[in-house]
Protein backbone atom coordinates (compact mmCIF):
# COMPACT_ATOMS: atom_id res chain seq x y z
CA UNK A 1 55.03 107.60 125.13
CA UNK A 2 53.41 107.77 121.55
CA UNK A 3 51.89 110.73 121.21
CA UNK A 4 49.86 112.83 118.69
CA UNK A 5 52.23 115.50 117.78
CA UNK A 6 54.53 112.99 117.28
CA UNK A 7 53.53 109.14 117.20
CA UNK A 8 57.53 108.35 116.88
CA UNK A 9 58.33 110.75 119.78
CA UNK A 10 60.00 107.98 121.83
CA UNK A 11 61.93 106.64 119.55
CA UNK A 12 63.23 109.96 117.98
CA UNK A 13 63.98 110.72 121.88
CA UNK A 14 65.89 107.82 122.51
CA UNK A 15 67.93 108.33 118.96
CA UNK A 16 68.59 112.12 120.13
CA UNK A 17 69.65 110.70 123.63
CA UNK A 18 72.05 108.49 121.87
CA UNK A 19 70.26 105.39 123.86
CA UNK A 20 70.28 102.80 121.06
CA UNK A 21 68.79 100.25 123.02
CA UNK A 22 65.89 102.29 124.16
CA UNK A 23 65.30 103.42 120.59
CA UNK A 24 65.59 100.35 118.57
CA UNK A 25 63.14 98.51 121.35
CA UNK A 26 60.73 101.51 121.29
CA UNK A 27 61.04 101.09 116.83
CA UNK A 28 60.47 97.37 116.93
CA UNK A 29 57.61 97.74 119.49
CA UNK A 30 55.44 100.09 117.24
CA UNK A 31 53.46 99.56 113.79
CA UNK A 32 51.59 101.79 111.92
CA UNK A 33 49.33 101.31 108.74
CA UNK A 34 50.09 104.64 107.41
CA UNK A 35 52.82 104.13 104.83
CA UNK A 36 54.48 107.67 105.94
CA UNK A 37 54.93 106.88 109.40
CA UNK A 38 55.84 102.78 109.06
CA UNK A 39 59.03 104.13 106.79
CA UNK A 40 59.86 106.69 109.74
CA UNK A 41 59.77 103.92 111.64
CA UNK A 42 62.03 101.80 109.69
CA UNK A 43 64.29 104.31 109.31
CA UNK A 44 64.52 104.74 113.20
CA UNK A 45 64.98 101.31 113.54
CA UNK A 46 67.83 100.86 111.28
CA UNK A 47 69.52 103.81 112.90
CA UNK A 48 69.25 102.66 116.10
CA UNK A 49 70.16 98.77 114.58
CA UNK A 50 73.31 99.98 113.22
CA UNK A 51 74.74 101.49 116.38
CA UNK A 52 74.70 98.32 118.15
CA UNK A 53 76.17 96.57 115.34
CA UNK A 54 73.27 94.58 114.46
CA UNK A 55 74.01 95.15 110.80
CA UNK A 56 71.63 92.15 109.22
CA UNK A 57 68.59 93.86 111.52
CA UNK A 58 69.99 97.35 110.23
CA UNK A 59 69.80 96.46 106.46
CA UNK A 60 66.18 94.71 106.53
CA UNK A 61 64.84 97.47 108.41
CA UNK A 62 66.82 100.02 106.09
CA UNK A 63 65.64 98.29 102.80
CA UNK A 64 62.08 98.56 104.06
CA UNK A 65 61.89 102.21 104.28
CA UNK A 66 63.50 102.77 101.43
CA UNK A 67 60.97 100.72 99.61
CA UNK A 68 58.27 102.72 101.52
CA UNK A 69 59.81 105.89 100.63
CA UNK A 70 60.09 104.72 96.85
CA UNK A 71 56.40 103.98 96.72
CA UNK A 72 55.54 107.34 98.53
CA UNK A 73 57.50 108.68 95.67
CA UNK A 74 59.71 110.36 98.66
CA UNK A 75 62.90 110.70 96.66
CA UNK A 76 65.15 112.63 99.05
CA UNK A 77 64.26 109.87 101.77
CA UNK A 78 64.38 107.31 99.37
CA UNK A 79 67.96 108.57 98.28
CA UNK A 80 69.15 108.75 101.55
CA UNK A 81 68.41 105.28 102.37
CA UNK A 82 70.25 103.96 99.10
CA UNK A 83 73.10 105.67 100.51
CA UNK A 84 72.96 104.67 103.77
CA UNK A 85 72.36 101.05 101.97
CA UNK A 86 75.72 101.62 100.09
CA UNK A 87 77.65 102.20 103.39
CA UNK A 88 76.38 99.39 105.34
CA UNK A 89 76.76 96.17 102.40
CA UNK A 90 80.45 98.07 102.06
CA UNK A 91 81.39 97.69 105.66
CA UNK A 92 80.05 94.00 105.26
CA UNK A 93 82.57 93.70 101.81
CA UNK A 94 79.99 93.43 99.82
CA UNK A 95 80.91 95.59 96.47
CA UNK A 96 78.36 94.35 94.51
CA UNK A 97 75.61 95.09 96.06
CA UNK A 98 77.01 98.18 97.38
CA UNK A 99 77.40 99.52 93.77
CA UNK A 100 73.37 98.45 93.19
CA UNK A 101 72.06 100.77 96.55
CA UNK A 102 74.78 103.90 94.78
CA UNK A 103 73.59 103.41 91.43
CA UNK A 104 69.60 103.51 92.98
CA UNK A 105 70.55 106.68 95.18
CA UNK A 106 71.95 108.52 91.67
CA UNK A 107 68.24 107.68 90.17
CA UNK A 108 66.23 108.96 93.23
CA UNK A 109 68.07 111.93 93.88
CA UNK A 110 69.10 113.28 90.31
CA UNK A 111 67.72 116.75 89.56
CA UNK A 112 67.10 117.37 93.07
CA UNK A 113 70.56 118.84 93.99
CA UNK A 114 69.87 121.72 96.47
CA UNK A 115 69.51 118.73 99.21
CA UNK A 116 72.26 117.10 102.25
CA UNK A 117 71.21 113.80 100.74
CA UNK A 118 72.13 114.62 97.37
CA UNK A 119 75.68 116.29 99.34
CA UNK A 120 76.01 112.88 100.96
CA UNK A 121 75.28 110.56 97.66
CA UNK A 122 78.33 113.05 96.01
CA UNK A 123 80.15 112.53 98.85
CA UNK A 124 79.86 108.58 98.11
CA UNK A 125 80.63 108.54 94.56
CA UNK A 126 83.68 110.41 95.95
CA UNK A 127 85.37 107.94 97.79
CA UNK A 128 84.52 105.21 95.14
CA UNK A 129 86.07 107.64 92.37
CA UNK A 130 89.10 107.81 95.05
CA UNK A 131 89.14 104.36 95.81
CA UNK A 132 89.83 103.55 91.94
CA UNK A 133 92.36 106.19 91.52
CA UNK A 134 90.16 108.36 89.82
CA UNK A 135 91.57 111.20 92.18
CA UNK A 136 90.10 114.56 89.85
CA UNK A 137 86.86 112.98 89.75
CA UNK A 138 86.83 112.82 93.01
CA UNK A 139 87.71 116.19 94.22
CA UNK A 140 85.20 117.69 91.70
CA UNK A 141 83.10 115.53 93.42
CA UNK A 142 84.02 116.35 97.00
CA UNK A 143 84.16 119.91 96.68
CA UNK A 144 80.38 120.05 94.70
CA UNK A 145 79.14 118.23 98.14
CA UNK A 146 81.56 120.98 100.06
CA UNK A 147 80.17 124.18 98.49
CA UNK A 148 76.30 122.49 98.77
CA UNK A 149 77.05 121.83 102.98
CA UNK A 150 77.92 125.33 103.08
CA UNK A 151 74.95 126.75 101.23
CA UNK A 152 72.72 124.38 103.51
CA UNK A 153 74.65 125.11 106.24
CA UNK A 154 75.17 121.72 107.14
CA UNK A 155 77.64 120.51 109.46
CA UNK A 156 77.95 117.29 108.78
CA UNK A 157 77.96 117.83 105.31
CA UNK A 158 80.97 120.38 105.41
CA UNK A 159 82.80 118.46 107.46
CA UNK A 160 82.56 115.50 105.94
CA UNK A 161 83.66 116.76 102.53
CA UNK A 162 86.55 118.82 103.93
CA UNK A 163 87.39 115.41 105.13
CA UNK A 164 87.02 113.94 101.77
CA UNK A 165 88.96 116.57 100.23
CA UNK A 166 91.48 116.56 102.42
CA UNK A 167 92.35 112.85 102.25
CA UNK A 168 91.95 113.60 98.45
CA UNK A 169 94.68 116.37 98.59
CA UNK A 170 97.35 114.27 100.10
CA UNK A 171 97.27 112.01 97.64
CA UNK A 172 97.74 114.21 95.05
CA UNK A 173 100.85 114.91 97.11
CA UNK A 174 99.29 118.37 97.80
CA UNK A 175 100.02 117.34 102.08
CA UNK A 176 99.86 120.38 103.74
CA UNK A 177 96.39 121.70 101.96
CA UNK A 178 95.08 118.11 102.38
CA UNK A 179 96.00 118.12 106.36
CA UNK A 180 94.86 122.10 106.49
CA UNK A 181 91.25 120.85 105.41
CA UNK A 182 91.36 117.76 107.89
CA UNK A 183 92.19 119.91 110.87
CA UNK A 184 89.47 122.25 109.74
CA UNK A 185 86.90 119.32 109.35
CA UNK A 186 88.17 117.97 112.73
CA UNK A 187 86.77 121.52 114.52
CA UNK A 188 83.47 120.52 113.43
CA UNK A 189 84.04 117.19 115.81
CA UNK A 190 85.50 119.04 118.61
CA UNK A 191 83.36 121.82 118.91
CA UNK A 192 80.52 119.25 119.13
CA UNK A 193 78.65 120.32 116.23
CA UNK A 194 78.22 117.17 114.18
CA UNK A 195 76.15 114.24 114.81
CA UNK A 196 77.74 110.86 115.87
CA UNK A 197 78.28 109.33 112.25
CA UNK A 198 80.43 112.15 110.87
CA UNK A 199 81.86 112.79 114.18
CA UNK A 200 83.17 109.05 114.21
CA UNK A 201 84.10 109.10 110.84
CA UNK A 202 86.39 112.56 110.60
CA UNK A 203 88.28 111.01 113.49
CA UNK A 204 88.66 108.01 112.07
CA UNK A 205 89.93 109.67 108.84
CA UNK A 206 92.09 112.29 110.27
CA UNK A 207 93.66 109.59 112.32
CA UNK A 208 94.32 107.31 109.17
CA UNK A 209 95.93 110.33 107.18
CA UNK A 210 98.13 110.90 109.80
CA UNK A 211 99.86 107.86 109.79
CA UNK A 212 99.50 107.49 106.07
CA UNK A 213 102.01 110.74 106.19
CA UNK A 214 103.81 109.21 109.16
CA UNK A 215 102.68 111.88 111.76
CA UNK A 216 102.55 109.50 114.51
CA UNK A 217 102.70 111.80 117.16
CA UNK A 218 100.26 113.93 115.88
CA UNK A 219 97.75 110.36 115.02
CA UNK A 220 98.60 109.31 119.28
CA UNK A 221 96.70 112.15 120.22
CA UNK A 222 93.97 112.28 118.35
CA UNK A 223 93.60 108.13 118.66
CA UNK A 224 93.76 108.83 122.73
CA UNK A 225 91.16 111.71 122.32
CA UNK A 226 88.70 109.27 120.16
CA UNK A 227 89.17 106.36 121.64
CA UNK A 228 87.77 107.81 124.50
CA UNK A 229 84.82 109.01 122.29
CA UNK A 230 84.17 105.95 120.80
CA UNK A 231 84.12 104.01 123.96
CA UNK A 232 80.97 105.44 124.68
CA UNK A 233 79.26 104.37 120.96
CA UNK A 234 78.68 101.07 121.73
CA UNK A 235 79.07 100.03 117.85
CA UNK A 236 82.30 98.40 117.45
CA UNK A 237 83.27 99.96 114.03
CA UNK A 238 84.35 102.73 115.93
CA UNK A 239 85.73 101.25 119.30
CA UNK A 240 87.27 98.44 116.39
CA UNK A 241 88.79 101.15 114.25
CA UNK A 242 90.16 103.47 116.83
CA UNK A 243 91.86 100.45 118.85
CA UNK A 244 93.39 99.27 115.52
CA UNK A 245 94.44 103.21 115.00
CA UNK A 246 96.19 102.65 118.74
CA UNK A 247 97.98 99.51 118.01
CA UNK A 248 99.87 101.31 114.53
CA UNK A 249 100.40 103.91 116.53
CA UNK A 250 101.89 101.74 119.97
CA UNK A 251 103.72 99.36 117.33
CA UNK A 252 105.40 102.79 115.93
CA UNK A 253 106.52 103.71 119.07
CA UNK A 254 108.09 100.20 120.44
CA UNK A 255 105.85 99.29 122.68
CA UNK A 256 104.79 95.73 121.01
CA UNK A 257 102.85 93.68 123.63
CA UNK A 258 100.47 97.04 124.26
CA UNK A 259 99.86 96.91 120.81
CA UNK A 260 99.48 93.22 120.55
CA UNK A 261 96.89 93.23 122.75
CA UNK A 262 94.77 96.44 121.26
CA UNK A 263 95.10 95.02 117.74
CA UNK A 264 93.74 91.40 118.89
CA UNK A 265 90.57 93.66 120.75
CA UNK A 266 90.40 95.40 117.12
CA UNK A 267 90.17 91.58 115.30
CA UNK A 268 87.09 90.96 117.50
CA UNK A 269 85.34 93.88 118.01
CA UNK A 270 85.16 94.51 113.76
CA UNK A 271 85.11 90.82 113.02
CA UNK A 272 81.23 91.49 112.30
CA UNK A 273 80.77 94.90 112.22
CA UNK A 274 83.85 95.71 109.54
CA UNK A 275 84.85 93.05 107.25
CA UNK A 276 87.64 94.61 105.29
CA UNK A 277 89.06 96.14 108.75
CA UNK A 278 89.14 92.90 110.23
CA UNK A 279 91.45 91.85 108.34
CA UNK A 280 93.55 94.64 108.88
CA UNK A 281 93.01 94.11 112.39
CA UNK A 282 94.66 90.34 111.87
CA UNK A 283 97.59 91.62 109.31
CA UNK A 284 98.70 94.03 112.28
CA UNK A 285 98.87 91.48 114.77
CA UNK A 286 100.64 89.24 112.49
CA UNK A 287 103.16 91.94 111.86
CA UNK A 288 103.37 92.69 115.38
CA UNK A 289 104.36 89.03 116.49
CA UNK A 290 106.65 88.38 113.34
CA UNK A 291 108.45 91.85 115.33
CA UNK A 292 108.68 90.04 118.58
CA UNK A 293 109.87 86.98 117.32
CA UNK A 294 106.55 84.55 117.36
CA UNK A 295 106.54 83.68 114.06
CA UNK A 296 104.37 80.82 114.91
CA UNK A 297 101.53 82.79 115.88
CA UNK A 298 102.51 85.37 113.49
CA UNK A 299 101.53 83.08 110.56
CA UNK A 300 98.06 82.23 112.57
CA UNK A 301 97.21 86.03 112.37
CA UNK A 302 98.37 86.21 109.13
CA UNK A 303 96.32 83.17 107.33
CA UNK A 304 93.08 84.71 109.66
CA UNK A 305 94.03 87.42 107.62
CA UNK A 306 93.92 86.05 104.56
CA UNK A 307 91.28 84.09 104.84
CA UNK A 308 89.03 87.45 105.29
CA UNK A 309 90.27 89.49 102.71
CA UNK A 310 91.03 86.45 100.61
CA UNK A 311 94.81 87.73 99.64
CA UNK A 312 98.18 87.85 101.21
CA UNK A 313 99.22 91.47 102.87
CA UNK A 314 102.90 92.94 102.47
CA UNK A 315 103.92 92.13 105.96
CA UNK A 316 103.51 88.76 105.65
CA UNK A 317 106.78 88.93 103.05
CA UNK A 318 108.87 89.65 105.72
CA UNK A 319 107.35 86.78 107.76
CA UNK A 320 108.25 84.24 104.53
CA UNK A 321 111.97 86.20 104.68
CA UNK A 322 112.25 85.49 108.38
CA UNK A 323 111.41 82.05 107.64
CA UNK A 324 113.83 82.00 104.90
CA UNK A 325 111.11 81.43 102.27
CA UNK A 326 112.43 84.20 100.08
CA UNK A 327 110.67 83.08 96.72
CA UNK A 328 107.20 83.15 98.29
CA UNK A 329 108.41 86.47 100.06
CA UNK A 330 109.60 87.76 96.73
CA UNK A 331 105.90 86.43 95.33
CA UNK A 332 103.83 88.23 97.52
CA UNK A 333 105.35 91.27 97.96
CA UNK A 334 105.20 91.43 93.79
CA UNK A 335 101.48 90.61 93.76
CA UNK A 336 100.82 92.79 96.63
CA UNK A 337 102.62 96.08 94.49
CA UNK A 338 100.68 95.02 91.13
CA UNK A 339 97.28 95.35 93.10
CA UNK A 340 98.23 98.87 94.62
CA UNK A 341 98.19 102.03 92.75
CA UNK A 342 97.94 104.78 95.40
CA UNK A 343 101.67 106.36 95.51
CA UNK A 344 101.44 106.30 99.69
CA UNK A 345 100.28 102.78 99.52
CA UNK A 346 103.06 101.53 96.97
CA UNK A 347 105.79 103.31 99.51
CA UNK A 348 104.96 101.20 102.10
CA UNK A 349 105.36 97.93 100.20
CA UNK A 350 108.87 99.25 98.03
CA UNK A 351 111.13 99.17 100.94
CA UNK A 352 109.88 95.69 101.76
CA UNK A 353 110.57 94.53 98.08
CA UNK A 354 114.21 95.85 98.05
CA UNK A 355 114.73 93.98 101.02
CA UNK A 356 113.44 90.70 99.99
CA UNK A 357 115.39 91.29 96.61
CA UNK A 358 118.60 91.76 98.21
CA UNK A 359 118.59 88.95 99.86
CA UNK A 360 117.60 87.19 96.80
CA UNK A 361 120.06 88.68 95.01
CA UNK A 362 118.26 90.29 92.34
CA UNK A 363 119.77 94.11 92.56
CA UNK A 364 117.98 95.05 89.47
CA UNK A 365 114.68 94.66 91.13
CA UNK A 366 115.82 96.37 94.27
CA UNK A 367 117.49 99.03 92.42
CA UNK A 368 113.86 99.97 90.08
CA UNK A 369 111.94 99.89 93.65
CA UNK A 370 114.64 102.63 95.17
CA UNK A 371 113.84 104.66 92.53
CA UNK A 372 110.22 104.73 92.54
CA UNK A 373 110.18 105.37 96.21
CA UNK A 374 112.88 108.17 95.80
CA UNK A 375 110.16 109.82 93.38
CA UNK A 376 107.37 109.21 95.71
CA UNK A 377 109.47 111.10 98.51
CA UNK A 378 110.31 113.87 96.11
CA UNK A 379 106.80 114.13 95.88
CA UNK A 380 105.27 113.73 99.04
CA UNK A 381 108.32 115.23 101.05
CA UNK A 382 107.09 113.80 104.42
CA UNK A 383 109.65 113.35 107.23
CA UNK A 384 108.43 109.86 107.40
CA UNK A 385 108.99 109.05 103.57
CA UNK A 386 112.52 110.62 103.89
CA UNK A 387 113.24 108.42 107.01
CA UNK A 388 112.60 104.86 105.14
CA UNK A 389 113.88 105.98 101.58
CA UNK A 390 117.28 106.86 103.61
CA UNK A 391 117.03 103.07 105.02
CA UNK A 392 116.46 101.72 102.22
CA UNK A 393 118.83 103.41 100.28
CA UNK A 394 121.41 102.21 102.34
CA UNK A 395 120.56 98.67 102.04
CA UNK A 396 120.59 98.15 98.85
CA UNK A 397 124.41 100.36 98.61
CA UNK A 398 125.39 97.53 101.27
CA UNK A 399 124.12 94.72 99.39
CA UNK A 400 126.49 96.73 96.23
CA UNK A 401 129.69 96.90 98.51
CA UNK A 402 129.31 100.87 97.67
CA UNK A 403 131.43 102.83 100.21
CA UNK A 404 128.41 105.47 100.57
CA UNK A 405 126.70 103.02 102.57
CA UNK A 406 127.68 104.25 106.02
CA UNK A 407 126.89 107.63 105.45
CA UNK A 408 123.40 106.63 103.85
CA UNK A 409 122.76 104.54 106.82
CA UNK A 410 124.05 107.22 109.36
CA UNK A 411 121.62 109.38 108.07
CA UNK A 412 118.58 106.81 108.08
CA UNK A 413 119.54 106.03 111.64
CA UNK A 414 118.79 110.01 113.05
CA UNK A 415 115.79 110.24 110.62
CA UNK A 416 114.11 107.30 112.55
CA UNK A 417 115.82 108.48 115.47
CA UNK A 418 114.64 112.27 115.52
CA UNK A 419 110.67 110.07 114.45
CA UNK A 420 110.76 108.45 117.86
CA UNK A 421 110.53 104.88 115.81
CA UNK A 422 112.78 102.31 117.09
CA UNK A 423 111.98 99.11 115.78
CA UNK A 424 113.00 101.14 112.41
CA UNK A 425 115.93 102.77 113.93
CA UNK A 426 117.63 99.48 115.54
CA UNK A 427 117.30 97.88 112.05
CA UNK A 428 118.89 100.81 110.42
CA UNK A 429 121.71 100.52 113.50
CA UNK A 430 122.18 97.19 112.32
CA UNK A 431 122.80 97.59 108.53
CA UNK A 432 124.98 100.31 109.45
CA UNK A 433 126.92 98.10 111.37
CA UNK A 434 127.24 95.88 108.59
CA UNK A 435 128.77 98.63 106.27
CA UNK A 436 130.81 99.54 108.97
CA UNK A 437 132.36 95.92 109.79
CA UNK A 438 132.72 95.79 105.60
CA UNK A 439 134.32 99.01 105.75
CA UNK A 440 137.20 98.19 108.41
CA UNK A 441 135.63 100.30 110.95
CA UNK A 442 135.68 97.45 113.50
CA UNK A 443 134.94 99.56 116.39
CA UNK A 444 132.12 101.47 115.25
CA UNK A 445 130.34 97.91 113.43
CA UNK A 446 130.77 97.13 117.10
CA UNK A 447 128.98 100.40 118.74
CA UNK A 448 126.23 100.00 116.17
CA UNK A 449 125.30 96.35 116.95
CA UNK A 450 125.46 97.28 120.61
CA UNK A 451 123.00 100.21 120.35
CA UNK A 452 120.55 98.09 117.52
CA UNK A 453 120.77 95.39 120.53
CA UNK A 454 119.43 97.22 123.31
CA UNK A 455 117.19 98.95 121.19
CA UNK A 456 115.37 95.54 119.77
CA UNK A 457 115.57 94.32 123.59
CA UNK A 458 113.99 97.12 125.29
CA UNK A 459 111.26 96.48 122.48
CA UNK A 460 111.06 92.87 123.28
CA UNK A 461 111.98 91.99 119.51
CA UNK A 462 114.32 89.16 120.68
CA UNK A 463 114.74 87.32 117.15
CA UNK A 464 116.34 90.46 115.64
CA UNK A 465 118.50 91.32 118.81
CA UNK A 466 119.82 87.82 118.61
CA UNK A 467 120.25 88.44 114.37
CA UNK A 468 121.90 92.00 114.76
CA UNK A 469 125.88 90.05 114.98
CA UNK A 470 125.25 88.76 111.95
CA UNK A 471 123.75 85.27 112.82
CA UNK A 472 121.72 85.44 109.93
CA UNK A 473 122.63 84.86 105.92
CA UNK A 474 125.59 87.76 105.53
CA UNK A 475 125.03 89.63 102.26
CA UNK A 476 126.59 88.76 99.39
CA UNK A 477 128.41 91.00 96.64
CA UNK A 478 127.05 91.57 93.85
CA UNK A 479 123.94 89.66 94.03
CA UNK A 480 125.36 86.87 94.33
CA UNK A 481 123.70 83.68 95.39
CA UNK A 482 125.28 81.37 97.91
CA UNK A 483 125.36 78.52 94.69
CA UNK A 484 127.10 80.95 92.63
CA UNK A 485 129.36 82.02 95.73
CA UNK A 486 130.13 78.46 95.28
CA UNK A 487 130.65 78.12 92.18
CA UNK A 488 132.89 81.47 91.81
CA UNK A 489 134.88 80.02 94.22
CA UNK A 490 135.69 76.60 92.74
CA UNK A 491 136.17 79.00 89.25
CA UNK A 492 138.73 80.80 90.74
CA UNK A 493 140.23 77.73 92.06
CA UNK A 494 141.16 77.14 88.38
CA UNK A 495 138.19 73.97 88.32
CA UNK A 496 136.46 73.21 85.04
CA UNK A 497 132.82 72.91 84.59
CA UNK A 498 133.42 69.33 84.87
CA UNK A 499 134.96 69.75 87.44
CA UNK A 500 133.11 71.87 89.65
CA UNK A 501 129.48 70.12 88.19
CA UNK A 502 131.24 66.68 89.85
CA UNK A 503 132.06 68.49 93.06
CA UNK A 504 129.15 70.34 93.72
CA UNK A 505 126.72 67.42 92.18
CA UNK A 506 125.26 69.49 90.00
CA UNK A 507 125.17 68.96 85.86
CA UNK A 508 127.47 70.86 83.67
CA UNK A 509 124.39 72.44 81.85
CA UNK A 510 123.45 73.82 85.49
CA UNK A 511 127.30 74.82 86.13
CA UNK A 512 127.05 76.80 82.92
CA UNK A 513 124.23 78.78 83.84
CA UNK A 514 125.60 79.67 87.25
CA UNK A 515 128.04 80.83 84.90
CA UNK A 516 126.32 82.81 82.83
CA UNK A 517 124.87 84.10 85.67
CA UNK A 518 128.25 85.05 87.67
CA UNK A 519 129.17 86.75 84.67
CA UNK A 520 126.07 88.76 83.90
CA UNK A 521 126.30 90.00 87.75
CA UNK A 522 130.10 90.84 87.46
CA UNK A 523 129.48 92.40 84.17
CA UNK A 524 133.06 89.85 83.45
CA UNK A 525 133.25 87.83 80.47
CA UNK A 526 135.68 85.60 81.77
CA UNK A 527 137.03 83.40 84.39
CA UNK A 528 140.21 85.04 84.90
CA UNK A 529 138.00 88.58 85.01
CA UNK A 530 135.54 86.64 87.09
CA UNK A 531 138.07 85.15 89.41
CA UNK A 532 139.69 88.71 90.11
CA UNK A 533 136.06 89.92 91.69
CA UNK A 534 137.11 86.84 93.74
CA UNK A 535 139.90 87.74 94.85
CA UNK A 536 139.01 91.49 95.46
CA UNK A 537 135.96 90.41 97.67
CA UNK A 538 137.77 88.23 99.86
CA UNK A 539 135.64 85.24 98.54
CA UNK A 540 138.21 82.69 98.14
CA UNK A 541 137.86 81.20 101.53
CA UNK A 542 134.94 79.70 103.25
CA UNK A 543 132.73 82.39 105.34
């Protein structure tokens, strides 16, 4: 009941009750002349709006306080609603507008900086300074909204900012300190001292960091704890996020229809509550079925993708590669490293860009990616990191006939072993296997396949158990392409360019620059130099 201590009583004890329903039906019901109490109100309202993911209602209602505020010449209240404004239009991926509600939060609330909501506008310009790699703008940032959430002695505040700070920290490649503040901001949640926003919201980002830095074990347990948590918040952003934290996690582990089926709950439940997630949501369960072989339905996921965040992810490369599309592969995977500047976020994408260059046969490429991921490790120094350098490593010395190989691979195989990761581990099995069978070491090529076979199989990742023999395009020396294999070949059979343009239907002109090519790979300058790599690489006979 409205009463006259409090006409908003109901609503603010439906809000404290967490009964969004109640309070968002007790808002609406209610209208009051007095400007003061009408912008409570529409405050209330938006609150309770945005916890049951009726984001349009939440904004109108939001933008209408704020306006009341404004004219009341409330600033802090004012403030607070531009920066609630900013959060909601940039969970709908709307940037522009998002900016607008920041840049109107700045006005309202500058010179009044002994305030939360001046803690929480800092707090925003933060993670836009983060965002856009601006990383020591944004820890001054962070840590200003820190110190003033421990002078207020605000909870939410502190935690949020050692939050902040923390996912700051790690990538500066200062890991430990980063994770030592997120395990400190992640008390706050457990001890039950924050409200429902930053409690959802310091899971969600210690979760994230933790598989950013490959602690996967450590991100399981806190996605089981908050999943649980956010089951009972009947917003989706946080049901949405945390199921989408579950399915990295269950894909990570092997078990690929489990996490199928929580990332395809994620692509619903945030497909109007968190644009930019959504598409996530779809990119994962694209990835997911290109791992269990449905590449059909992989490339649905994938274009759903797409068609919300309006560019191509990095997995999908290795959907193109499986589908032997390696220029579009190649493409992507390019575009998708030009529009990434983060260090963590480029190391996910260089070991997928050394693998579609070595099978296109440009080493260089793969060689330049190696090395920025080796610095990135050196860096970051995270088991993870050292795991899928150690893989990738070994590829590309396999694609380069380099006798290290095996012990590169050996050593990428108990890194993702000793992780628990086995999709990762059976494809390291495999290469090894590869260097193994090039190496003479018939028997233990053999063991390898074996083991990357019944480790794909017990994962249900069919396609690649069936690959693991060798079914697939062998790797070439050199760089090589399969023309100039060709080509080589018909060299060393003594042919002219003539010759070999008449056999292989091609013009001279194009003979000649498979020639040039050859040469430039071999680092030869002639055909008897040329057909002596031949003859050394066993290349004179049909494979």
């Amino acid at each position: 009941m409205v009463t006259i201590d409090d006409p908003l009583a109901v609503v603010h004890d439906a809000l404290e009750r967490q009964d969004w329903a109640a309070a968002f039906d007790a808002a609406r019901a209610l209208s009051f002349e007095d400007r003061g109490l009408e912008a409570d109100r529409s405050d209330a309202e938006a609150a309770a709006a945005w916890w049951l993911g009726r984001l349009d209602d939440c904004i109108a209602a939001r933008e209408r306080a704020y306006r009341l505020y404004e004219n009341r010449a409330d600033r802090r209240r004012a403030g607070q609603c531009a920066v609630w404004l900013w959060e909601h239009h940039a969970i709908c991926a709307r940037p522009a507008m998002a900016s607008g509600w920041l840049h109107r939060a700045r006005r309202a609330l500058d010179g009044d900086t002994e305030c939360v909501e001046y803690g929480n506008l800092l707090l925003r310009e933060a993670e836009v300074a983060h965002g856009s790699g601006e990383l020591d703008r944004a820890r001054r940032l962070a840590t200003l909204a820190l110190g003033l959430g421990q002078k207020l002695r605000s909870a939410d505040l502190e935690a949020e900012a050692l939050q902040t700070n923390g996912r700051i920290l790690i990538d500066q490649a200062e890991v430990d300190d980063g994770m030592g503040h997120l395990d400190e901001a992640m008390l706050f949640a457990v001890e039950g001292r924050l409200g429902p926003f930053a409690t959802g919201k310091v899971y969600c980002s210690v979760i994230a960091a933790c598989e950013e830095v490959g602690d996967f074990d450590r991100a399981g347990e806190w996605t089981d704890a908050t999943l649980e948590w956010a089951e009972q918040h009947p917003f989706a952003i946080f049901p949405g996020i945390c199921r989408l934290h579950r399915a990295v996690v269950l894909k990570r582990r092997g078990a690929l229809e489990m996490a199928e089926e929580q990332a395809a709950r994620a692509c619903e439940e945030l497909r109007q509550s968190h644009i930019a997630n959504s598409a996530v949501a779809w990119a994962e369960v694209g990835d997911i079925r290109r791992r269990l072989g449905h590449l059909d339905q992989a490339e649905d996921a994938f274009t759903r993708s797409q068609e919300v965040s309006q560019r191509p992810c990095g997995e999908l490369a290795l959907l193109r590669l499986a589908q032997g599309r390696v220029d579009e592969a190649m493409a992507i995977v390019t575009g998708c490293l030009a529009a990434q500047s983060n260090p963590l976020g480029r190391a996910s994408l260089l070991p997928m860009l050394v693998q579609v260059a070595v099978r296109a046969g440009d080493l260089d490429t793969a060689r330049r990616a190696l090395a920025e991921l080796e610095e990135t490790t050196a860096a970051f120094g995270t088991a993870s990191l050292r795991a899928s350098e150690r893989s990738t490593r070994g590829r590309l010395l396999l694609a380069e006939h380099d006798p290290a190989a095996p012990l590169a691979l050996r050593e990428a195989v108990g890194s993702w072993q000793e992780l628990e990761v086995p999709y990762e581990e059976a494809t390291a099995r495999t290469l090894l296997g590869q260097a193994l069978r090039a190496a003479g070491d018939g028997a233990g090529a053999t063991a390898s396949f074996e083991a990357a076979t019944d480790l794909f199989r017990q994962i249900g990742a069919q396609l690649d158990a069936k690959d693991v023999w060798g079914q697939g395009k062998p790797l070439l020396p050199a760089g090589l392409t399969e023309r100039e294999i060709e080509v080589l070949r018909l060299v060393a059979n003594g042919l002219t360019n003539n010759e070999i343009a008449a056999r292989l239907f091609l013009s001279p002109k194009t003979v000649s620059r498979h020639l040039s090519n050859i040469f430039t790979k071999l680092d030869v300058s002639s055909r008897a130099a040329a057909t002596a790599f031949a003859v050394e690489h066993h290349l004179l006979t049909v494979r």
